[in-house]
PDB file of N, CA and C in Angstrom:
ATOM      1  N   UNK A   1      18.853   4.374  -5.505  1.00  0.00           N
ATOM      2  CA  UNK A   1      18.053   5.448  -4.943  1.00  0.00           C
ATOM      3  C   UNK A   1      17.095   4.845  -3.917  1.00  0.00           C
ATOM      4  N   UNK A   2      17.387   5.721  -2.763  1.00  0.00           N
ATOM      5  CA  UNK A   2      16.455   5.148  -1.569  1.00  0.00           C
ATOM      6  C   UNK A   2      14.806   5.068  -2.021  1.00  0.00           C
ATOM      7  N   UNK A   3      14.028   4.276  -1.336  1.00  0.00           N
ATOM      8  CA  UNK A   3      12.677   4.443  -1.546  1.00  0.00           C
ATOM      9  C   UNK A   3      11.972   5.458  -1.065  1.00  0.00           C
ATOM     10  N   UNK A   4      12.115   6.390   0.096  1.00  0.00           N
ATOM     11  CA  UNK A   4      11.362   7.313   1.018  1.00  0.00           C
ATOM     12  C   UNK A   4      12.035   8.822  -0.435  1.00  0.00           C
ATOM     13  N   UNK A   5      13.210   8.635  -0.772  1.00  0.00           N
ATOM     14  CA  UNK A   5      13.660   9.828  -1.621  1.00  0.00           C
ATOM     15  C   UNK A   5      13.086   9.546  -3.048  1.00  0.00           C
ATOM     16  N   UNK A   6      12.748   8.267  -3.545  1.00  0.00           N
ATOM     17  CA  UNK A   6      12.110   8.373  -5.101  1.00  0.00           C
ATOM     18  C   UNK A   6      10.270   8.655  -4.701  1.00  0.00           C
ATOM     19  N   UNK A   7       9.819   8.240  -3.056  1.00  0.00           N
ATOM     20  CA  UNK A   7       8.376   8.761  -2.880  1.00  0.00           C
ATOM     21  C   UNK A   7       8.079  10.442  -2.477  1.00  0.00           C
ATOM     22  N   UNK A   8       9.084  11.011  -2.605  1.00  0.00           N
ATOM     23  CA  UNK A   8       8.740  12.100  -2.191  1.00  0.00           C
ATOM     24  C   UNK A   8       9.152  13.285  -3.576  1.00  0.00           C
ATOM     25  N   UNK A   9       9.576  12.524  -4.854  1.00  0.00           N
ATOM     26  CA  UNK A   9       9.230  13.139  -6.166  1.00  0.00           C
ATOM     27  C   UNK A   9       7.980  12.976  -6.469  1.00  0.00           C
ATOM     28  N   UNK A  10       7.744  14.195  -7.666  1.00  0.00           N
ATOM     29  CA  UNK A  10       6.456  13.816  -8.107  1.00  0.00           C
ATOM     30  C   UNK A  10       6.606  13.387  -9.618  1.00  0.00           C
ATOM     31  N   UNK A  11       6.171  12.082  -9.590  1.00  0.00           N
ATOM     32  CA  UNK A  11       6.537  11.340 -10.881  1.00  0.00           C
ATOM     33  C   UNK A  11       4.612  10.710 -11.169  1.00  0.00           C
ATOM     34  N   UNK A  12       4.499  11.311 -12.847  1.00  0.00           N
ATOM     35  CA  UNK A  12       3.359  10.619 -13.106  1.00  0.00           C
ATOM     36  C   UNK A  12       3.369   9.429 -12.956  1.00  0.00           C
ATOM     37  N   UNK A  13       1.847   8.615 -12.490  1.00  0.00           N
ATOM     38  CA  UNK A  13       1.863   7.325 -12.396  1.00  0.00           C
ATOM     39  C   UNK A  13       1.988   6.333 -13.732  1.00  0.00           C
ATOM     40  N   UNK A  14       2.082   7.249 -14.863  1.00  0.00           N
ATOM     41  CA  UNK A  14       2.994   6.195 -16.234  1.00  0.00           C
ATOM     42  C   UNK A  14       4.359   5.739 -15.791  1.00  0.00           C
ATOM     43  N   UNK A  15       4.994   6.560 -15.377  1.00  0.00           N
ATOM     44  CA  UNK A  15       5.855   6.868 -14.946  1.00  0.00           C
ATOM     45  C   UNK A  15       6.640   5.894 -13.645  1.00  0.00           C
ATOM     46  N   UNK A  16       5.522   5.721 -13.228  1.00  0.00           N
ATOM     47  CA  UNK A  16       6.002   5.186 -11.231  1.00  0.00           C
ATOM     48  C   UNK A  16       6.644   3.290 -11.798  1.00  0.00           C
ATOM     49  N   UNK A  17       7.560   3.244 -11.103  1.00  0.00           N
ATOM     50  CA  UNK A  17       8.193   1.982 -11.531  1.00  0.00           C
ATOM     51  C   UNK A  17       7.227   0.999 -11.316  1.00  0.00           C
ATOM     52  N   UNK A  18       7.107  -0.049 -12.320  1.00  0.00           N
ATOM     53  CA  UNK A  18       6.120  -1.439 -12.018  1.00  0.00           C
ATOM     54  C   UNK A  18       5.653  -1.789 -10.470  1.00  0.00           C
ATOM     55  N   UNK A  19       7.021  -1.939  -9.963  1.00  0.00           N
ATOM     56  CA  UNK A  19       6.704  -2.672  -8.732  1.00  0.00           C
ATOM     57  C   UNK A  19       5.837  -1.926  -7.686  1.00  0.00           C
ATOM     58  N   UNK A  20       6.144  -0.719  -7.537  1.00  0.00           N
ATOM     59  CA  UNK A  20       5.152   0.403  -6.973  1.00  0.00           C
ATOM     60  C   UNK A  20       3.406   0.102  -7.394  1.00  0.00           C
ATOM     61  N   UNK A  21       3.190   0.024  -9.249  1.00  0.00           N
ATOM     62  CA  UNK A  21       1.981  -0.107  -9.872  1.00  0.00           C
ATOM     63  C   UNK A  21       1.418  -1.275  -8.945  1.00  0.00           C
ATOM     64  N   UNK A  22       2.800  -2.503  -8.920  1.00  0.00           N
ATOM     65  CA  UNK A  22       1.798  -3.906  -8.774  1.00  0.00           C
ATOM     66  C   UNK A  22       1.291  -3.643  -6.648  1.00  0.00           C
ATOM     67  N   UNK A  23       2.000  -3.058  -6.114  1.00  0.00           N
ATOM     68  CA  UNK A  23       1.537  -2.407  -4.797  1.00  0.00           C
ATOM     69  C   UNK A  23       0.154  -1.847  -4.336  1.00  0.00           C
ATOM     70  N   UNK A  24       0.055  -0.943  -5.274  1.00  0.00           N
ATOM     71  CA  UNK A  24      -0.404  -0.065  -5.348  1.00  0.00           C
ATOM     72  C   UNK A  24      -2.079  -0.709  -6.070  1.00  0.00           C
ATOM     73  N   UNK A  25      -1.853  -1.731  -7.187  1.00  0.00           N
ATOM     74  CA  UNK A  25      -3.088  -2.350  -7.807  1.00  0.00           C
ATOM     75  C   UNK A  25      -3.327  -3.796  -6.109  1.00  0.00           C
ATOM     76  N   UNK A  26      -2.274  -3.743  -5.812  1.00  0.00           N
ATOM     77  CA  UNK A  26      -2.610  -5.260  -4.560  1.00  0.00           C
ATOM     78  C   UNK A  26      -3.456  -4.541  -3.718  1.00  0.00           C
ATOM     79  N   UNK A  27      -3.239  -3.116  -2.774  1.00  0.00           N
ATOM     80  CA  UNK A  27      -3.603  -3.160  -1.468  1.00  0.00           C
ATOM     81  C   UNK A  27      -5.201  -2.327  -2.333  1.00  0.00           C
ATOM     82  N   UNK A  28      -5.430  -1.698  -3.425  1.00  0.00           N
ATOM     83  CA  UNK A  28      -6.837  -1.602  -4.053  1.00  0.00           C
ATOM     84  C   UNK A  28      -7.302  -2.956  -4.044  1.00  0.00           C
ATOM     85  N   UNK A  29      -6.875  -3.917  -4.630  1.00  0.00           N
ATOM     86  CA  UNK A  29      -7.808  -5.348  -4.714  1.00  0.00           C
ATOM     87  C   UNK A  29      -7.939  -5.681  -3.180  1.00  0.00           C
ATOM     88  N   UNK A  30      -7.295  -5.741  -2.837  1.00  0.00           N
ATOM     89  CA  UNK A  30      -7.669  -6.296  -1.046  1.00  0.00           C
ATOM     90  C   UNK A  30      -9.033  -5.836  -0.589  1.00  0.00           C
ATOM     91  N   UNK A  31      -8.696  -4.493  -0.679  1.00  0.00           N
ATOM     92  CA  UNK A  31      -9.942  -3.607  -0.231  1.00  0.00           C
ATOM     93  C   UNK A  31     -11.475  -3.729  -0.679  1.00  0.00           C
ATOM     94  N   UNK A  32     -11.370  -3.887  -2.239  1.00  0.00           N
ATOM     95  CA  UNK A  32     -12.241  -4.107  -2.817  1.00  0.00           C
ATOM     96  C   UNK A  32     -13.015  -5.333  -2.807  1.00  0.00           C
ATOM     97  N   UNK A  33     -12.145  -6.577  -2.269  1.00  0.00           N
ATOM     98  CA  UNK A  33     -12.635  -7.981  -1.821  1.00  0.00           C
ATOM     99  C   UNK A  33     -13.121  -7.738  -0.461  1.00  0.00           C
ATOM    100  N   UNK A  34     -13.051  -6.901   0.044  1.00  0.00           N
ATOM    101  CA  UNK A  34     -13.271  -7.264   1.799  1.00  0.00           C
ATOM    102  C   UNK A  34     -14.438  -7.361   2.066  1.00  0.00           C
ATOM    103  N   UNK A  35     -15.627  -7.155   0.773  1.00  0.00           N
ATOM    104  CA  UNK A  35     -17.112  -6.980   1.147  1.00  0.00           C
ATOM    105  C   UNK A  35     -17.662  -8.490   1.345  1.00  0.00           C
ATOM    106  N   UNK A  36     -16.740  -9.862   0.672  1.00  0.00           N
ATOM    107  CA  UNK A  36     -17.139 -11.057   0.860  1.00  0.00           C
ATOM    108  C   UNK A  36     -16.368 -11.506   2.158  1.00  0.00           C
ATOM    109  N   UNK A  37     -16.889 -12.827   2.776  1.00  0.00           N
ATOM    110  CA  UNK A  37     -16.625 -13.076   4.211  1.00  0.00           C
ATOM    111  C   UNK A  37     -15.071 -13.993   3.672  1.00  0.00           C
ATOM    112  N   UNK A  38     -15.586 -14.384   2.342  1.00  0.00           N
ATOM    113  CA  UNK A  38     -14.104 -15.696   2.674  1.00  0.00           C
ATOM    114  C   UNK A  38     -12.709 -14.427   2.337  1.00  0.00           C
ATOM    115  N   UNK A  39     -13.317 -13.625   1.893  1.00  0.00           N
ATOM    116  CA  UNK A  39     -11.782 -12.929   1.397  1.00  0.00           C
ATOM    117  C   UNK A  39     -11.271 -11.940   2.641  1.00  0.00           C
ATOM    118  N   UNK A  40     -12.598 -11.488   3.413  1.00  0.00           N
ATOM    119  CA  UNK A  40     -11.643 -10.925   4.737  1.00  0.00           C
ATOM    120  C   UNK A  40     -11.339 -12.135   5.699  1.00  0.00           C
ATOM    121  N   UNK A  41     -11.640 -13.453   5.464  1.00  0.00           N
ATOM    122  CA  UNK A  41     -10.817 -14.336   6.170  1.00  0.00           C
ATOM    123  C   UNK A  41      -9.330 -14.521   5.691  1.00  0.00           C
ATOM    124  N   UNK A  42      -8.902 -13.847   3.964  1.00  0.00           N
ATOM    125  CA  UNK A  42      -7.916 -14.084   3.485  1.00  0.00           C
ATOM    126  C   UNK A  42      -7.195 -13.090   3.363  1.00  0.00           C
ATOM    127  N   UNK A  43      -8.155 -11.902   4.373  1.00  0.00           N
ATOM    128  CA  UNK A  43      -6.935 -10.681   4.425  1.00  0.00           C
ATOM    129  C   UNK A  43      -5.679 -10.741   4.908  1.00  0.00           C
ATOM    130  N   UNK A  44      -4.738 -11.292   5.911  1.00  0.00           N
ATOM    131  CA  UNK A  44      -3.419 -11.761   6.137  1.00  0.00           C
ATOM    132  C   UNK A  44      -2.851 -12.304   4.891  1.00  0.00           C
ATOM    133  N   UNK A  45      -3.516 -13.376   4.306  1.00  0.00           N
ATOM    134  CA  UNK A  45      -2.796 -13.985   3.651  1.00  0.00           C
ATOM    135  C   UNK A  45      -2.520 -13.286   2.583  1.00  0.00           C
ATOM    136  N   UNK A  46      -3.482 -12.691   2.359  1.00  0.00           N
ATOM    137  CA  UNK A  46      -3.379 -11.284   0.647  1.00  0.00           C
ATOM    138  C   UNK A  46      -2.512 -10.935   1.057  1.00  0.00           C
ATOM    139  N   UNK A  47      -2.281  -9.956   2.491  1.00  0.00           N
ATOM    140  CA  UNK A  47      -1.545  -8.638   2.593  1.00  0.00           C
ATOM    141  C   UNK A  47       0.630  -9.471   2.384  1.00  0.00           C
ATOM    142  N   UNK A  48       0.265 -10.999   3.576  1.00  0.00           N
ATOM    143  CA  UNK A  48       1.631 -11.631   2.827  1.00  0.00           C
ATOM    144  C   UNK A  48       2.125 -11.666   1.291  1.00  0.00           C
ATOM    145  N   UNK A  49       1.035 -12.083   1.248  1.00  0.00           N
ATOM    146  CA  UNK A  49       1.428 -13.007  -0.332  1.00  0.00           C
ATOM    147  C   UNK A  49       1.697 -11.330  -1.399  1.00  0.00           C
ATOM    148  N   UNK A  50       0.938 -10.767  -1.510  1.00  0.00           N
ATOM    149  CA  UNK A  50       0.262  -9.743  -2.303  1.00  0.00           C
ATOM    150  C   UNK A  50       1.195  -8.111  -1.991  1.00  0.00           C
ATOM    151  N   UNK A  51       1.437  -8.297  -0.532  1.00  0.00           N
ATOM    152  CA  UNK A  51       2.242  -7.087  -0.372  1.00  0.00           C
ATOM    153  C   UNK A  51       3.863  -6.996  -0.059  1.00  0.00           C
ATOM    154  N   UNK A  52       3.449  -7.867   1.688  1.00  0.00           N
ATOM    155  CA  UNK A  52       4.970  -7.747   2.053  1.00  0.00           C
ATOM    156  C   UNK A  52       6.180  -9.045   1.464  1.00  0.00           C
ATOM    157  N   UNK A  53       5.833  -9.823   0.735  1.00  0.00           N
ATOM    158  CA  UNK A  53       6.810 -10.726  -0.327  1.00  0.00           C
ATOM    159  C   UNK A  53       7.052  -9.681  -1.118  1.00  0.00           C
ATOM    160  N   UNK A  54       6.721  -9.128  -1.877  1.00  0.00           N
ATOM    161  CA  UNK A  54       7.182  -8.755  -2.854  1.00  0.00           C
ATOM    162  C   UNK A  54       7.928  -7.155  -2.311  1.00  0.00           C
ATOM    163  N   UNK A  55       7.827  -6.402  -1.380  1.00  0.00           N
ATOM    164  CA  UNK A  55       8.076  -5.777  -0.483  1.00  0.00           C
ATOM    165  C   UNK A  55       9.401  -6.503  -0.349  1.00  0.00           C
ATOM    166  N   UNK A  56       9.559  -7.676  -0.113  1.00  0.00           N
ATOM    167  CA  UNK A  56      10.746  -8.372   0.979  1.00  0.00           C
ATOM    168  C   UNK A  56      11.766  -8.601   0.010  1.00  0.00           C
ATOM    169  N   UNK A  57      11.086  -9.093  -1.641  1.00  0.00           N
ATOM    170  CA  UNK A  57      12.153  -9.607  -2.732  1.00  0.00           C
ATOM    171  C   UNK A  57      12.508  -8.382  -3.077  1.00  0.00           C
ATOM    172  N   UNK A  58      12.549  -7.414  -3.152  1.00  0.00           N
ATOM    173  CA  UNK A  58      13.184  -6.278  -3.500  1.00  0.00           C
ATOM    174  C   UNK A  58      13.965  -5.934  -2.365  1.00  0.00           C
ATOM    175  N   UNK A  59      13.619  -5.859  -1.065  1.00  0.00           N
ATOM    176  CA  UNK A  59      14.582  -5.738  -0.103  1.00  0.00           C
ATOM    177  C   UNK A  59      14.222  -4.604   0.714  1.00  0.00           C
ATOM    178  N   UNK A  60      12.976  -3.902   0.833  1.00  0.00           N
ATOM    179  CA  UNK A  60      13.001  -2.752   0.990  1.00  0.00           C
ATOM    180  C   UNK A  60      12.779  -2.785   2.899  1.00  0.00           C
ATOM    181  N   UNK A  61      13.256  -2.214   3.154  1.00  0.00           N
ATOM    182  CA  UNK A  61      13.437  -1.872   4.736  1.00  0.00           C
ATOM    183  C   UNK A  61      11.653  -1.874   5.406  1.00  0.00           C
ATOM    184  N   UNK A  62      11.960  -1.651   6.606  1.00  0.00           N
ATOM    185  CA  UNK A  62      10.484  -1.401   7.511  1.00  0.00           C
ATOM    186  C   UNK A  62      10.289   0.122   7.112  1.00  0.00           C
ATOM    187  N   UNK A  63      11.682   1.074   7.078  1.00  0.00           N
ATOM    188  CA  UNK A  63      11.166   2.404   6.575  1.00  0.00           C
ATOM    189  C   UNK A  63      11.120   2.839   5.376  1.00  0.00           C
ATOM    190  N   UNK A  64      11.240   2.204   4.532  1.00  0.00           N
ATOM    191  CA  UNK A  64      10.556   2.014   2.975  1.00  0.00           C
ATOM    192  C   UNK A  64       9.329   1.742   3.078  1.00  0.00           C
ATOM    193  N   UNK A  65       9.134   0.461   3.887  1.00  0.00           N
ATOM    194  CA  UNK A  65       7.210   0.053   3.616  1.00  0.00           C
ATOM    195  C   UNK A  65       6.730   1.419   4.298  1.00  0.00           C
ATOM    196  N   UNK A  66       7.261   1.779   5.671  1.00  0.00           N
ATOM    197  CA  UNK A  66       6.462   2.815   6.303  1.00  0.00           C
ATOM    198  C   UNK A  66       6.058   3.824   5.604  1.00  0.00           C
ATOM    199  N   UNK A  67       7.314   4.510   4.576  1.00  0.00           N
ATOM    200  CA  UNK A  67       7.068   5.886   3.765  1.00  0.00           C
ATOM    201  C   UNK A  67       6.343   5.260   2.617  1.00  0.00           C
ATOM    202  N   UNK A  68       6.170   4.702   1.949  1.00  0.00           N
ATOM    203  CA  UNK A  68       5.678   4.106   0.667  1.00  0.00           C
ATOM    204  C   UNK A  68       3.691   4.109   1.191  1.00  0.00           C
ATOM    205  N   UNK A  69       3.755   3.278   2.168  1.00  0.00           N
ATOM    206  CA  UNK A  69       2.335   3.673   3.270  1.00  0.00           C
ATOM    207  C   UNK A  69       1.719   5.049   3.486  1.00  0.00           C
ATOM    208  N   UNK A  70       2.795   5.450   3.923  1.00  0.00           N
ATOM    209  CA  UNK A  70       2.163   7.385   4.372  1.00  0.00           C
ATOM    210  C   UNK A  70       1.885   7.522   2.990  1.00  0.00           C
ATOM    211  N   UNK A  71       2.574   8.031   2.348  1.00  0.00           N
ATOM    212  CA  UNK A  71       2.977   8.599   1.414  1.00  0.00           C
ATOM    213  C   UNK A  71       1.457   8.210   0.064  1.00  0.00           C
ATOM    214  N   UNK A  72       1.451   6.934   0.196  1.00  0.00           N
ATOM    215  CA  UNK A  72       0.226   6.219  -0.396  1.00  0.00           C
ATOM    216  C   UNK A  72      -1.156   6.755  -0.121  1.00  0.00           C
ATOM    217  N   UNK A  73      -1.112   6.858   0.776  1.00  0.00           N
ATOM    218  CA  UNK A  73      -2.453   7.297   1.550  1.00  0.00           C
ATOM    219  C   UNK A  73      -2.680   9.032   1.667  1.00  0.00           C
ATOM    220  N   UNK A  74      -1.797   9.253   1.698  1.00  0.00           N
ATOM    221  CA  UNK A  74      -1.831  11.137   1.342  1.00  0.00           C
ATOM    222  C   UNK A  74      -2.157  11.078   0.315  1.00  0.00           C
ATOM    223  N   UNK A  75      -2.135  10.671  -0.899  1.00  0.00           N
ATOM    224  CA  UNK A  75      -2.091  10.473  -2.090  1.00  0.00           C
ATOM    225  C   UNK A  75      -3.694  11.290  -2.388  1.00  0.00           C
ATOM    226  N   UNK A  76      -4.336  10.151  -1.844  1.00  0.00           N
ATOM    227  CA  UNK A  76      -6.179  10.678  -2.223  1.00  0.00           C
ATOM    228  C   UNK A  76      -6.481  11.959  -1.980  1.00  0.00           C
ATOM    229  N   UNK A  77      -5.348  13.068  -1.116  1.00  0.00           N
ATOM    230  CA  UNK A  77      -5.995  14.013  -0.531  1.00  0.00           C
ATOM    231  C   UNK A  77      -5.838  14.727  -2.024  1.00  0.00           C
ATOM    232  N   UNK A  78      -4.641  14.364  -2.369  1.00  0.00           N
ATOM    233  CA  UNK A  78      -4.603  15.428  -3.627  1.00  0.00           C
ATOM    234  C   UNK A  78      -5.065  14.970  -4.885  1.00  0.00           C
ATOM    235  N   UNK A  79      -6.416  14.196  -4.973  1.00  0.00           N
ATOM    236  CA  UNK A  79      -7.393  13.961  -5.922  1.00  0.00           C
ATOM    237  C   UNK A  79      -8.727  14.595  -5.276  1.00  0.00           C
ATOM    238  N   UNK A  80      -8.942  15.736  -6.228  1.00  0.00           N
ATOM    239  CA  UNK A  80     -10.374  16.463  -5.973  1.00  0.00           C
ATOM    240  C   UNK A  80     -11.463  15.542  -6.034  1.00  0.00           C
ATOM    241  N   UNK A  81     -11.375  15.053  -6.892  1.00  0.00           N
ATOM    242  CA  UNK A  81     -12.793  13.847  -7.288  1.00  0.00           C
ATOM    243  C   UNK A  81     -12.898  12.797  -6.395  1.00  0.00           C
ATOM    244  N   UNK A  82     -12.001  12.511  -5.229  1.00  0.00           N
ATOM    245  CA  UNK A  82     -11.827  11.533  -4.382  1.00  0.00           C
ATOM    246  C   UNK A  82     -13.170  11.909  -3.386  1.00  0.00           C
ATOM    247  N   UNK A  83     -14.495  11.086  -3.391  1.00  0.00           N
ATOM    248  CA  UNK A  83     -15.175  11.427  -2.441  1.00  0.00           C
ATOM    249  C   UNK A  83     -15.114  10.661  -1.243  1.00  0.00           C
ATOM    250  N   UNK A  84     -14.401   9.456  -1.257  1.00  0.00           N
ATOM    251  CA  UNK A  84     -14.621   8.419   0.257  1.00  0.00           C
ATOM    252  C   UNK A  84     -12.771   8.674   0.784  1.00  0.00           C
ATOM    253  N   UNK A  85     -12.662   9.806   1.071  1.00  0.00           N
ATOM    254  CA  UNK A  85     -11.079  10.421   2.171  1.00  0.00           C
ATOM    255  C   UNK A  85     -11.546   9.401   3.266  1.00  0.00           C
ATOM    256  N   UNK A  86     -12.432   9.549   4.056  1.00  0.00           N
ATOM    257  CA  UNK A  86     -12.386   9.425   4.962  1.00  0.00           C
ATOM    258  C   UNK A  86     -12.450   7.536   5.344  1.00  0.00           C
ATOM    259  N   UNK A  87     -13.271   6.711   4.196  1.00  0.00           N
ATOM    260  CA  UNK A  87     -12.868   5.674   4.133  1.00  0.00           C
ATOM    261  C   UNK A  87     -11.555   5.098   3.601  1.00  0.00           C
ATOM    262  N   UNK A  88     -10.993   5.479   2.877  1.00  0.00           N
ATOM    263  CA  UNK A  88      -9.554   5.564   2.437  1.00  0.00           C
ATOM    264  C   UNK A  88      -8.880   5.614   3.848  1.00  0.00           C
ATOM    265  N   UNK A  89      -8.915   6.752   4.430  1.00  0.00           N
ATOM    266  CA  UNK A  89      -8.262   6.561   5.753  1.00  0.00           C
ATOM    267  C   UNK A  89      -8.275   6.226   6.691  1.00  0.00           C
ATOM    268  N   UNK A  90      -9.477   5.221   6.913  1.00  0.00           N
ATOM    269  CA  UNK A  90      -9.613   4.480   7.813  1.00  0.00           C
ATOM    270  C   UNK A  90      -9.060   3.093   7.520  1.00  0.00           C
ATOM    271  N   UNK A  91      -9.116   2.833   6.143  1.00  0.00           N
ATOM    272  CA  UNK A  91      -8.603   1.231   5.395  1.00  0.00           C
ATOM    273  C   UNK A  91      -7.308   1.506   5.503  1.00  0.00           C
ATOM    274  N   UNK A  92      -6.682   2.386   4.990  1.00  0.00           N
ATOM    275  CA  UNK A  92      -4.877   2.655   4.678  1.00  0.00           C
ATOM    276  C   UNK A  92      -4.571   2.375   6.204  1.00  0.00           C
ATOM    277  N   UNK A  93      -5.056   3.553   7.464  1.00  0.00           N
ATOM    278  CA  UNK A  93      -4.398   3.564   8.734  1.00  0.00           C
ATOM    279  C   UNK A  93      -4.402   1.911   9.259  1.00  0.00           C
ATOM    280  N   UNK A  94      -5.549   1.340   8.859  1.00  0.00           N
ATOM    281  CA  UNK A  94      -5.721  -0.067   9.536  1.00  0.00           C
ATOM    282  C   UNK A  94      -4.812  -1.623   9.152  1.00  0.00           C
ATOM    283  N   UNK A  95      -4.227  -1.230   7.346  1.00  0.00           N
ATOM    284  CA  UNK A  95      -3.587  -2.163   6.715  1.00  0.00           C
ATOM    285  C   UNK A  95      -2.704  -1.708   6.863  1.00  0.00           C
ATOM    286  N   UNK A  96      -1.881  -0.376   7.108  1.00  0.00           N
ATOM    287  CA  UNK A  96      -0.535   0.037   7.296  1.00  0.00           C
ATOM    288  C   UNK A  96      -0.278  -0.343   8.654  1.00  0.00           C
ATOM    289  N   UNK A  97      -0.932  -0.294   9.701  1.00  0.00           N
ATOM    290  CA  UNK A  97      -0.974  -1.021  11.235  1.00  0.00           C
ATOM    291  C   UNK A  97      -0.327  -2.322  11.078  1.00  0.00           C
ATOM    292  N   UNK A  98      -1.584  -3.329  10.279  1.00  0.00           N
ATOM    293  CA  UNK A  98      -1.154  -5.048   9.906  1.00  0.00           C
ATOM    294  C   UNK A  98       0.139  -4.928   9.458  1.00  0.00           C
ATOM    295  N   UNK A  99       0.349  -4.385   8.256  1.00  0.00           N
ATOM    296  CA  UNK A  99       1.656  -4.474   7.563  1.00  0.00           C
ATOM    297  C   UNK A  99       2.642  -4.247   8.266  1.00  0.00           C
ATOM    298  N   UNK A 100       2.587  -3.257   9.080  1.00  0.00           N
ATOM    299  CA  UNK A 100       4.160  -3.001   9.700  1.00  0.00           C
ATOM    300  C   UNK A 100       4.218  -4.003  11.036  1.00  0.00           C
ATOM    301  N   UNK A 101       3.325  -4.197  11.244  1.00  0.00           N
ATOM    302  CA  UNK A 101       3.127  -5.429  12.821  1.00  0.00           C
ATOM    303  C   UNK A 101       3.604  -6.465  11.952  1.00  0.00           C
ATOM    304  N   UNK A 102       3.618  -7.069  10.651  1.00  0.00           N
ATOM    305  CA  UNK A 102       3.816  -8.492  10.288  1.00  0.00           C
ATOM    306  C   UNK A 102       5.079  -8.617   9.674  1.00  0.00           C
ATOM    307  N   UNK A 103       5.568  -6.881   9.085  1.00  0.00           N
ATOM    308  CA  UNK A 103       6.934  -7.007   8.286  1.00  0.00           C
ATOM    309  C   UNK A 103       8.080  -7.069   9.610  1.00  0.00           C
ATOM    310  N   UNK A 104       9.000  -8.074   9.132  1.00  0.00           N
ATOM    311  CA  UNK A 104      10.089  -8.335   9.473  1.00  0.00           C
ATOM    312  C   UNK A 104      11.222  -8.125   8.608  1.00  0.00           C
ATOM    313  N   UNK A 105      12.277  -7.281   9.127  1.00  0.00           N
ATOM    314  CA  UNK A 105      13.239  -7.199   8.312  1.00  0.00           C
ATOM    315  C   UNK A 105      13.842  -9.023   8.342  1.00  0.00           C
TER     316      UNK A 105
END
């Protein structure tokens, strides 16, 4: 099953396969480090190591990462309790930029 067709079910996040979870817990930790200087010096290397490897060992295309990205980031709209949308979408639009500039099929 393609990746853009299992992101566009709605499957609880008990539910969402590991590798999605460990995605999904990486590009939150990134974010959450970026307030110290050495770790936004280690933002590339996170987003390699942390995103697009494990992205790459599964095999998933540039339009897998792309929809898995959108798709990620819409996400917050449909949490009421989400009060920082607008920082969310400024971090997602800016690491989905890096990511797809660095992934190589």
């Amino acid at each position: 099953e393609g990746m853009a067709v299992m992101l566009n079910k709605s499957v609880p996040y008990s539910e969402f396969p590991s590798a999605l979870q460990n995605l999904s817990r990486a590009l939150i930790n990134i974010a959450a480090k970026l307030i110290h200087t050495k770790d936004v010096r280690d933002l590339f290397i996170d987003l390699v190591e942390k995103f697009i490897e494990p992205c790459k060992s599964d095999r998933w295309s540039s339009s897998d990462v792309w929809a898995f990205l959108t798709q990620y980031t819409n996400t917050a709209r449909a949490l009421d309790a989400f009060k920082h949308q607008y920082l969310w979408e400024r971090y997602m639009g800016t690491i989905k930029s890096c990511i797809m500039k660095m992934y190589h099929e």
